[in-house]
Protein backbone atom coordinates (compact mmCIF):
# COMPACT_ATOMS: atom_id res chain seq x y z
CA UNK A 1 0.00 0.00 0.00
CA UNK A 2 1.16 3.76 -1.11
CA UNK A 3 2.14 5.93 2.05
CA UNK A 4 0.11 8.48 1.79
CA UNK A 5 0.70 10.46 4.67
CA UNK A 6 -0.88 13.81 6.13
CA UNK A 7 0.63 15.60 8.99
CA UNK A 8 -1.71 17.84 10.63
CA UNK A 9 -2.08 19.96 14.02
CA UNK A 10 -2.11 23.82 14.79
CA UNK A 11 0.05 26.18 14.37
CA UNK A 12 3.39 25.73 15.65
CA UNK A 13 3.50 22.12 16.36
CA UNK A 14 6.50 21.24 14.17
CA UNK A 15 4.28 19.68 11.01
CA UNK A 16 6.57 20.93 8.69
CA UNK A 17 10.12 20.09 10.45
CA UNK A 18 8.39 16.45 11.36
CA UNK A 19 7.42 16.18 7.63
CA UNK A 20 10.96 16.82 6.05
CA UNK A 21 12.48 14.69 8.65
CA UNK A 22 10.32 11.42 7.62
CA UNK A 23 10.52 12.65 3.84
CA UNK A 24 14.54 12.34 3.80
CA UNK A 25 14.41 9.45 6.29
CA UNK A 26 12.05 7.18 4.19
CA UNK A 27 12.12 8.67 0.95
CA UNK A 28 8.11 9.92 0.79
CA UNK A 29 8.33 13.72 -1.32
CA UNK A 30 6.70 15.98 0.78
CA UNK A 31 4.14 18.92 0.41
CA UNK A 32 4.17 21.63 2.50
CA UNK A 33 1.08 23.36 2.46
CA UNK A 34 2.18 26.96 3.52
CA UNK A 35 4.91 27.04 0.85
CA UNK A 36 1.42 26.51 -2.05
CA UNK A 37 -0.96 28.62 -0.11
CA UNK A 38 1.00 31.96 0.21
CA UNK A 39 2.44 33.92 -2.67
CA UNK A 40 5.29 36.73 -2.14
CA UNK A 41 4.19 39.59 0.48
CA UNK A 42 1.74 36.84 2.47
CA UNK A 43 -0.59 37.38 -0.34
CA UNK A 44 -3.07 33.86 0.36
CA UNK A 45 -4.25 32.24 -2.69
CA UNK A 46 -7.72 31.65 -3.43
CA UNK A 47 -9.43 29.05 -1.97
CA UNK A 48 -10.45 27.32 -5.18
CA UNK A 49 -6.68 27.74 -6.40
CA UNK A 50 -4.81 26.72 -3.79
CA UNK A 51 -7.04 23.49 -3.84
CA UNK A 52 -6.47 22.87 -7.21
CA UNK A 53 -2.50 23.58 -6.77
CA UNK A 54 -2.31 20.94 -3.69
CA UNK A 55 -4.39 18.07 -5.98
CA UNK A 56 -1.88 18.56 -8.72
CA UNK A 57 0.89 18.46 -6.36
CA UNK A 58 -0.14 15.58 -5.20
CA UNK A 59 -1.42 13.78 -8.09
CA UNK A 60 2.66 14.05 -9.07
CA UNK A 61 3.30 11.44 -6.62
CA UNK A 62 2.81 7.87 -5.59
CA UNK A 63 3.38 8.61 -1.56
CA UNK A 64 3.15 11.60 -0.14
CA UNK A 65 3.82 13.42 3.05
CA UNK A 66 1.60 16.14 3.12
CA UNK A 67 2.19 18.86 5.91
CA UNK A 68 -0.01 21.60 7.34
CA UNK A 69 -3.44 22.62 8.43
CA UNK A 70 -6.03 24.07 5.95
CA UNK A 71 -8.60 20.24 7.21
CA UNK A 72 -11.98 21.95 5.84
CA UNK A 73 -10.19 23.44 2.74
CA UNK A 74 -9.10 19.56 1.30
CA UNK A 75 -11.27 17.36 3.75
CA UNK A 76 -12.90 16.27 0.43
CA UNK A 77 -9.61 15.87 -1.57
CA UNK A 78 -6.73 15.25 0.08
CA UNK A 79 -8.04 13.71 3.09
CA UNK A 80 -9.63 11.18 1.11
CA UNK A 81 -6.45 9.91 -0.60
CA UNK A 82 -4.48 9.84 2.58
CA UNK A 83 -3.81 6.39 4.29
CA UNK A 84 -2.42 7.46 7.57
CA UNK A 85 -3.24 11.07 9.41
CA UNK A 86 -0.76 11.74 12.12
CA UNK A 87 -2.14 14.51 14.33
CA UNK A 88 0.20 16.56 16.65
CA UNK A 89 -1.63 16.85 19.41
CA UNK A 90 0.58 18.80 21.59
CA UNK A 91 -0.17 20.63 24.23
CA UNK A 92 -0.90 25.09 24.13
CA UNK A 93 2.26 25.75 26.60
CA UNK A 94 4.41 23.56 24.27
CA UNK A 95 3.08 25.55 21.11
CA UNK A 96 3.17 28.98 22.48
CA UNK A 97 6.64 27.99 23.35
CA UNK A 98 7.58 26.71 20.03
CA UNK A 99 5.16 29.53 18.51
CA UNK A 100 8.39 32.37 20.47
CA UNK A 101 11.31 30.54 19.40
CA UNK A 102 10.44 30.23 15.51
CA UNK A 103 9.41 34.06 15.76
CA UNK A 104 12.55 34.90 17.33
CA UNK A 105 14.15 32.50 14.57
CA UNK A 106 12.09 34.17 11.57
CA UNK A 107 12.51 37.88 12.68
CA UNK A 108 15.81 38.19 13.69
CA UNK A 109 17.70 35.36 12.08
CA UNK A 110 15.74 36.28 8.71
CA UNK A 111 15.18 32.73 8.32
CA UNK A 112 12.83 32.33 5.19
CA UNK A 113 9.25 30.64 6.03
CA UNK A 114 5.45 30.09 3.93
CA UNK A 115 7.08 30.09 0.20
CA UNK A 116 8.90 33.43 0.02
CA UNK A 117 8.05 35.27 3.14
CA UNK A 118 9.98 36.46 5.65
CA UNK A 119 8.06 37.38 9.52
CA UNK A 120 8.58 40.69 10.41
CA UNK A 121 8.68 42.17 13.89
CA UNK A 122 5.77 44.55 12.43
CA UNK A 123 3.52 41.53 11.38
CA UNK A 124 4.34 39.49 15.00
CA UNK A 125 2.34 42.39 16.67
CA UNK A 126 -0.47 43.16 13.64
CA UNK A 127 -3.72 41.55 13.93
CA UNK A 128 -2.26 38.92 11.52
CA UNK A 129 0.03 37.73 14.12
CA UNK A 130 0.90 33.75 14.90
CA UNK A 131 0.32 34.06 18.40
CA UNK A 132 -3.61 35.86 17.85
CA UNK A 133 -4.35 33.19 15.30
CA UNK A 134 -3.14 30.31 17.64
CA UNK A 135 -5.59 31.03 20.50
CA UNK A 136 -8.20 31.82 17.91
CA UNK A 137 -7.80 28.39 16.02
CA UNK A 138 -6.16 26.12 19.19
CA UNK A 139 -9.58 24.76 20.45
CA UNK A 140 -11.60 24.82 17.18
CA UNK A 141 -9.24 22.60 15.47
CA UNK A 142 -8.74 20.41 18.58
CA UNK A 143 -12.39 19.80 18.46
CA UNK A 144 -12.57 19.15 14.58
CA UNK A 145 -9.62 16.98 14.57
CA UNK A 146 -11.55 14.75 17.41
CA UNK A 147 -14.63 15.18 15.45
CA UNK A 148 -13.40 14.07 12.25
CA UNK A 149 -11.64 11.02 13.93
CA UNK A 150 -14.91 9.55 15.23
CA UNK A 151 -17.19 10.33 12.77
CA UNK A 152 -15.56 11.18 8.92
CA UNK A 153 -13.06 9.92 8.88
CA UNK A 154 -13.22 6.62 10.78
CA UNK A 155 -11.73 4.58 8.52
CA UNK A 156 -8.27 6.33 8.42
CA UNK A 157 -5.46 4.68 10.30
CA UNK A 158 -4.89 7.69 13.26
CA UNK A 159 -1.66 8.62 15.08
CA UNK A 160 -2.34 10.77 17.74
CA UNK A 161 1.46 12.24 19.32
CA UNK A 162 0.92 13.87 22.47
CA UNK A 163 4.28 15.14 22.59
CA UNK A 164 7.62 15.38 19.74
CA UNK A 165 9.31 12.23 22.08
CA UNK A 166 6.37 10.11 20.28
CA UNK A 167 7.26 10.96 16.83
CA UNK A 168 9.42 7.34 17.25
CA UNK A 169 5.84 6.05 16.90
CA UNK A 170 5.95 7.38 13.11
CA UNK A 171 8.79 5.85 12.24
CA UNK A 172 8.27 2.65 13.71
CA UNK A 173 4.78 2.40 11.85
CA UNK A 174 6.70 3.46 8.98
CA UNK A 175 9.08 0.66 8.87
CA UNK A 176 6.64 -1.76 9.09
């Protein structure tokens, strides 16, 4: 059976570091959903667009890691396809935590992020800011992901990490 693999959570949870690590360990191309939903100057592609961009990507490939959020954009797409979701279910101190060190990383170590962009200290404190949308989206996707375990998508094989010490558990599943 194909790997197709999707590697969701909120914001700041590590999908896309977790997702490049299993893609070079094992092989499996991976998608990073940011990096197709933003264009230059965090200018978000249309819904219907960025959609159609993440089928095609896909469609490229026989496995697939697919890493990010965006659940009720491709729940009818991509979530079909997949044969394993791997939720990060990690806890809000861990991802506020995680949310201040990549800031620090992506404002003043200019370290590139989302396609082309770059954070700036400006945007941290807008009302476009990682740390606004993570309490506004932390619960809500919590819920959905729970949701969507027990009732749409019952038939997916699930692996829930509680922590990054679990992500072990992916690989082991992965080699077998």
């Amino acid at each position: 059976m194909h790997r197709k693999i999707i590697i969701t959570g909120t914001t700041c949870t590590g999908k896309t570091t977790l997702g490049k690590k299993i893609s070079k360990e094992f092989g499996i191309p991976q998608i990073d959903l940011d990096d197709l939903h933003f264009l230059p100057n965090w200018v978000e592609k249309e819904n219907e667009e960025f959609v159609n961009d993440v089928n095609s990507e896909v469609a490229k490939h026989q496995e697939w890691i697919v890493t990010g959020s965006y659940q009720s954009l491709l729940k009818d797409s991509v979530w079909q396809e997949a044969t394993l979701i791997v939720w990060l279910d990690y806890s809000l101190s861990l991802v506020l935590r995680r949310y201040f060190i990549r800031t620090y990383k992506r404002v003043f170590l200019k370290e590139k992020c989302c396609g082309e962009n770059y954070e700036t200290l400006g945007r941290t404190f807008s009302k476009e800011s990682l740390f606004l949308w993570i309490f506004k989206s932390y619960w809500v996707r919590k819920k959905r992901m729970h949701h969507w375990q027990n009732t749409l998508f019952t038939h997916k094989k699930w692996l829930i990490l509680k922590n990054p010490k679990e992500e072990n558990k992916l690989r082991l599943m992965l080699k077998h």
